[in-house]
C-alpha atoms as a PDB file:
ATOM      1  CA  UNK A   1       0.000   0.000   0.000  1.00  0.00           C
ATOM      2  CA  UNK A   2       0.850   3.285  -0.707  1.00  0.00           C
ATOM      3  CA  UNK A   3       1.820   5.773   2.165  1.00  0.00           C
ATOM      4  CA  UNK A   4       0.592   8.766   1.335  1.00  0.00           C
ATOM      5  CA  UNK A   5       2.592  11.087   3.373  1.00  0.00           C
ATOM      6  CA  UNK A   6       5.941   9.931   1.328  1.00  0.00           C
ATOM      7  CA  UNK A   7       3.806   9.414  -1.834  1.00  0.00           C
ATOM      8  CA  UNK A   8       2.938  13.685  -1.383  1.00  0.00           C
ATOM      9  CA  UNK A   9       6.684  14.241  -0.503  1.00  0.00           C
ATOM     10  CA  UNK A  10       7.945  12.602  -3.711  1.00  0.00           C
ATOM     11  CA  UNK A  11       5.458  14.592  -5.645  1.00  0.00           C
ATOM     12  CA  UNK A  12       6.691  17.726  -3.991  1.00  0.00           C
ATOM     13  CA  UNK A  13      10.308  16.658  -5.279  1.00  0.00           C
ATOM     14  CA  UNK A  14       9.308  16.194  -8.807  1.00  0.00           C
ATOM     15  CA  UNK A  15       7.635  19.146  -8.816  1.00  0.00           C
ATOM     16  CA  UNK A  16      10.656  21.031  -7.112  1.00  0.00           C
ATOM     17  CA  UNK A  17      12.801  18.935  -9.593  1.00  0.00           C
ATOM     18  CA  UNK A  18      11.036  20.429 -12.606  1.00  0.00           C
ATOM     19  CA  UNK A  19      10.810  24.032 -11.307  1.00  0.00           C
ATOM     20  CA  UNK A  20       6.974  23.924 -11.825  1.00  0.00           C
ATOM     21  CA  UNK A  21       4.106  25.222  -9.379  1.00  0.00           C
ATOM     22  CA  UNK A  22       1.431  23.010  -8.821  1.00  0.00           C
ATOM     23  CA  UNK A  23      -1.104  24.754 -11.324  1.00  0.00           C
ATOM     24  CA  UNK A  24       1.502  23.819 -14.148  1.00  0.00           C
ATOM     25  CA  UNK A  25       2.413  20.445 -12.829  1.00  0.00           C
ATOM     26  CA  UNK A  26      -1.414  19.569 -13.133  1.00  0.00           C
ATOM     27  CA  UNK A  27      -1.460  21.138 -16.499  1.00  0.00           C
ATOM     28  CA  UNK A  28       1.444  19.185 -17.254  1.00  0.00           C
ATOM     29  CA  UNK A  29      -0.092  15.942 -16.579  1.00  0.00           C
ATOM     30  CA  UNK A  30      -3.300  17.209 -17.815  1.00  0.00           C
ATOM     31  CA  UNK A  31      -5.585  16.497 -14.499  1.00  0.00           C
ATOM     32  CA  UNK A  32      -7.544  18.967 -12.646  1.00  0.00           C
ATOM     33  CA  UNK A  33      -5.593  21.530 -10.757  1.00  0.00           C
ATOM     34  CA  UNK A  34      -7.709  20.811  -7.440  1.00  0.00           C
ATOM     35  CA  UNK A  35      -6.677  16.763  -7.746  1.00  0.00           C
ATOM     36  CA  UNK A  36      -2.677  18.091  -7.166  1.00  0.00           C
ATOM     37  CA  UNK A  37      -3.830  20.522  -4.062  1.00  0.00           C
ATOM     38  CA  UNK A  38      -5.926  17.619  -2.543  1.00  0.00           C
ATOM     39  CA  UNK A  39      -2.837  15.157  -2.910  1.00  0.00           C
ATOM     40  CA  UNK A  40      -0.484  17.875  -1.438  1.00  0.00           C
ATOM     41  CA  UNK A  41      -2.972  18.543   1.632  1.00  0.00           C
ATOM     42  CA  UNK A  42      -3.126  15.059   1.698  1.00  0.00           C
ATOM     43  CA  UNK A  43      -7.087  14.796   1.256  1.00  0.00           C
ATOM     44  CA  UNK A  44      -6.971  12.333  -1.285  1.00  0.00           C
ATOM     45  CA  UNK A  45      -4.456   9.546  -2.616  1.00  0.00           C
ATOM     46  CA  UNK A  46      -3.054   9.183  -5.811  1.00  0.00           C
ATOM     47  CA  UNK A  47      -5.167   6.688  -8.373  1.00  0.00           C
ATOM     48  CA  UNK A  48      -3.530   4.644 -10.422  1.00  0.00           C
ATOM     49  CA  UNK A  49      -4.631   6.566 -13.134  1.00  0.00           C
ATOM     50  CA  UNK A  50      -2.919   9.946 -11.887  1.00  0.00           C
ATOM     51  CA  UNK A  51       0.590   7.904 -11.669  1.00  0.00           C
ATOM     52  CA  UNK A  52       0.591   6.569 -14.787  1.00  0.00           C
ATOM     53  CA  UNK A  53       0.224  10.124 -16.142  1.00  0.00           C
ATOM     54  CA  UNK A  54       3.104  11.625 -14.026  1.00  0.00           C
ATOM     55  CA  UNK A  55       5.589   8.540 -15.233  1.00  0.00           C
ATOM     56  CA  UNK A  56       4.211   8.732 -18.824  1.00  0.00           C
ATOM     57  CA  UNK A  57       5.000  12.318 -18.617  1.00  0.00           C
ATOM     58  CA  UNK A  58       7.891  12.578 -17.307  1.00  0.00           C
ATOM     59  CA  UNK A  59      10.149   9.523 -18.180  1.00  0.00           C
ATOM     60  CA  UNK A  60      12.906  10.176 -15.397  1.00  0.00           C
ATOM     61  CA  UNK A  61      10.762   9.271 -12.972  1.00  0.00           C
ATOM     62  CA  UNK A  62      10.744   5.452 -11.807  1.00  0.00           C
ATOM     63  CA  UNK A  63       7.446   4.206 -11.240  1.00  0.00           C
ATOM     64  CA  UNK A  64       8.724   2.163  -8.259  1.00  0.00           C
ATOM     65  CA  UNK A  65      10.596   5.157  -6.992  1.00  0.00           C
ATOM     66  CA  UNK A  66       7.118   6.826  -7.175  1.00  0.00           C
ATOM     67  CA  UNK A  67       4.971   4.605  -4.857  1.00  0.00           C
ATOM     68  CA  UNK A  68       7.139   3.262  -2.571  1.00  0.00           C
ATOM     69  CA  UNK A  69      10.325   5.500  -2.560  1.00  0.00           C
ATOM     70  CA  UNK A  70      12.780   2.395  -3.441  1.00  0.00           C
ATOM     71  CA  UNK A  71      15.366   2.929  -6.963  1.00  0.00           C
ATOM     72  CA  UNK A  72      16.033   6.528  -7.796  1.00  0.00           C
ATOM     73  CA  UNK A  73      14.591  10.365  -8.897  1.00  0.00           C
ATOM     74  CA  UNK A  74      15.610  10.815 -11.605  1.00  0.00           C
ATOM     75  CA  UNK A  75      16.058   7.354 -13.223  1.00  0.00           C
ATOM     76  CA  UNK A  76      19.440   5.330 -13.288  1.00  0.00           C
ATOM     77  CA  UNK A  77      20.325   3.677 -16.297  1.00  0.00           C
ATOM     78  CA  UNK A  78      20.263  -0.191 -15.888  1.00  0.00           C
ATOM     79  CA  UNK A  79      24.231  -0.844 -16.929  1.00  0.00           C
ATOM     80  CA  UNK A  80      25.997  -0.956 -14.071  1.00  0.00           C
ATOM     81  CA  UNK A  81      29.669  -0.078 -16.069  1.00  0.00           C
ATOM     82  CA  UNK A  82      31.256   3.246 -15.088  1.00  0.00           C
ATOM     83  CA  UNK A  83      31.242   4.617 -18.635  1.00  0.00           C
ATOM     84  CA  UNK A  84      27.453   3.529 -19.015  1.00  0.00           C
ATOM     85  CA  UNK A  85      26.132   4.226 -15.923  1.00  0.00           C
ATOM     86  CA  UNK A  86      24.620   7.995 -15.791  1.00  0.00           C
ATOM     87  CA  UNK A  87      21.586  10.105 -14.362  1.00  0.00           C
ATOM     88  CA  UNK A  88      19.226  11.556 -16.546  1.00  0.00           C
ATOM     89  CA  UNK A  89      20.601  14.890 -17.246  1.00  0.00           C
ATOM     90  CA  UNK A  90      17.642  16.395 -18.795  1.00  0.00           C
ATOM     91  CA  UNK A  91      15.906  18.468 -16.294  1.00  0.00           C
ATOM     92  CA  UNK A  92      12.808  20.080 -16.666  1.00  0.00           C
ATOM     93  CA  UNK A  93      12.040  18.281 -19.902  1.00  0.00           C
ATOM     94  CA  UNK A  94      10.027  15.280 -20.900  1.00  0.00           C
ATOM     95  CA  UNK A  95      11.069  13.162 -23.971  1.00  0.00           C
ATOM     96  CA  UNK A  96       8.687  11.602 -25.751  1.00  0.00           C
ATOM     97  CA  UNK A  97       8.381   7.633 -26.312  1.00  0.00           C
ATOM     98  CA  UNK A  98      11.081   6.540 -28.337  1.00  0.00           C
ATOM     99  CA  UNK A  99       9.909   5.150 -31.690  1.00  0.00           C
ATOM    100  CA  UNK A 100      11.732   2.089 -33.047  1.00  0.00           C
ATOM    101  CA  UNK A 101      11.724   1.640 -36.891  1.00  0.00           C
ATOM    102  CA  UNK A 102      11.330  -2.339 -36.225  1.00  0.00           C
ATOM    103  CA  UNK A 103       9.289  -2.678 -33.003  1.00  0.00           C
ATOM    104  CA  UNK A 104       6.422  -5.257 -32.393  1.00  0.00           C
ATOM    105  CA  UNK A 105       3.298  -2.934 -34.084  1.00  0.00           C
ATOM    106  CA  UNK A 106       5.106  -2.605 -37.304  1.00  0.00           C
ATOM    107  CA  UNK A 107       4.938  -4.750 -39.582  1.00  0.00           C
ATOM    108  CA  UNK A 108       8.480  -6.174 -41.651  1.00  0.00           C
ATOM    109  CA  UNK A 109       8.374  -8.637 -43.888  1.00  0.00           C
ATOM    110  CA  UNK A 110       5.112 -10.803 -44.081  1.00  0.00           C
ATOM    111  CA  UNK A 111       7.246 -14.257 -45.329  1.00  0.00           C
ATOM    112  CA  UNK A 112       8.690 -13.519 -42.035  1.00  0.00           C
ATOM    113  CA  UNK A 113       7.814 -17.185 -39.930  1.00  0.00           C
ATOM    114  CA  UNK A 114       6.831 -14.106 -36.218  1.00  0.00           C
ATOM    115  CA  UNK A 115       4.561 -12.627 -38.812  1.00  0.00           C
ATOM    116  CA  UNK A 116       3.117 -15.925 -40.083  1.00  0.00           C
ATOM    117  CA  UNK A 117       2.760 -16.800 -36.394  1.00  0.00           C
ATOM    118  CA  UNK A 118       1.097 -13.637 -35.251  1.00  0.00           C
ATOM    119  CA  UNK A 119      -0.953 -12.809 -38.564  1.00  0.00           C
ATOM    120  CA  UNK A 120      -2.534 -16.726 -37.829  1.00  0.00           C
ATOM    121  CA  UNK A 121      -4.720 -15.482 -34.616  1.00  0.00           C
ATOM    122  CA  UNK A 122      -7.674 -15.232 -35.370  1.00  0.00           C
ATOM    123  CA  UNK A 123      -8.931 -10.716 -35.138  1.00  0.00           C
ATOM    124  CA  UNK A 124     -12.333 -10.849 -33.522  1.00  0.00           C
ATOM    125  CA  UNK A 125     -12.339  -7.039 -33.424  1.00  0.00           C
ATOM    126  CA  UNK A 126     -10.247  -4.023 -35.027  1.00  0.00           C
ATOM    127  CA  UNK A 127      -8.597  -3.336 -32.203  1.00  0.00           C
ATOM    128  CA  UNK A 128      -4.713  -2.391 -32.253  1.00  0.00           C
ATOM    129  CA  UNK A 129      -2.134  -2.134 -29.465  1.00  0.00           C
ATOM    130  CA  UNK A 130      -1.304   0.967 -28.118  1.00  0.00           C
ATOM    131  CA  UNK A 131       1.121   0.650 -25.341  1.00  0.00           C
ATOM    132  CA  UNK A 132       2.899  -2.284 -23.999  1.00  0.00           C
ATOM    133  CA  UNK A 133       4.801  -1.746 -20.561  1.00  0.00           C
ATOM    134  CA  UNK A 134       7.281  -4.588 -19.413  1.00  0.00           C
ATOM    135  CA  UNK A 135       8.032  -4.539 -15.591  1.00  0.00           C
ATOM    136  CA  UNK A 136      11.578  -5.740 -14.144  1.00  0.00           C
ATOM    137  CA  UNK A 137      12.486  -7.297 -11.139  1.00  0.00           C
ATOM    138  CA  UNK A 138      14.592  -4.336  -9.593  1.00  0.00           C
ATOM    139  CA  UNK A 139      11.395  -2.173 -10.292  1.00  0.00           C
ATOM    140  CA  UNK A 140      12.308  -0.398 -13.136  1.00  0.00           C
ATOM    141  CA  UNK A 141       9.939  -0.834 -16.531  1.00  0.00           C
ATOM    142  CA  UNK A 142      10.337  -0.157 -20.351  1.00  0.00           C
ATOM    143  CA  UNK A 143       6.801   1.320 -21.892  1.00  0.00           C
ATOM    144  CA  UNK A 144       6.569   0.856 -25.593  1.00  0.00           C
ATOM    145  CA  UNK A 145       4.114   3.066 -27.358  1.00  0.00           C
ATOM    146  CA  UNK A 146       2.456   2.748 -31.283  1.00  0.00           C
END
């Protein structure tokens, strides 16, 4: 469960990290400017929904740093070698989902036996994939958008 108290004190850091108010954090995140002043008073707690917003946002932040204060703000990268390992570095600003030109909602070549595989489910609607998030072990996650 979440503890609210360090939940709103986290916040408070991302917000200080970004040198936003809470009017443009909301804004930000596109929710209601009264849901981040009812966190911050502690009123309410977080939904799901509301942290998913803040890590789709804002990429540096580790969604397992978020609700229970465990890994790092802002995010470590995973390779543990000196000349790999580095913090974020790019404060204040969010970078968008990187696209891959190959990734698993494009399609390659269809003789390709994944594609013969994948094309051979049956599609009982039109629906498409949007987002696929893979969660690790040591709490981190990759989110892969279409």
């Amino acid at each position: 469960m979440v503890n609210t108290k360090e939940f709103t004190n986290r916040l408070q850091e991302i917000i200080e990290y970004y040198d936003l108010t809470a009017s443009s954090f909301a804004d930000k995140i596109e929710v209601g400017r009264s849901s981040i002043s009812h966190l911050l008073s502690g009123r309410n707690k977080p939904s799901l929904e509301f942290v998913m917003k803040i890590v789709k946002t804002f990429p540096e932040v580790e969604l397992y740093w978020l609700l229970n204060g465990k890994g790092s703000f802002p995010k470590v990268e995973n390779d543990t070698s000196p000349e790999k390992t580095s913090i974020v570095s790019s404060k204040k600003e969010s970078v968008p989902a990187q696209k891959f030109e190959n990734d698993l909602f494009s399609e390659t070549n269809p003789a390709d036996p994944v594609n013969k595989v994948v094309s051979s489910f049956p599609s009982k609607t039109d629906k498409k994939i949007s987002r696929v998030i893979i969660f690790y072990e040591d709490g981190s996650f990759d989110a892969f958008e279409n």
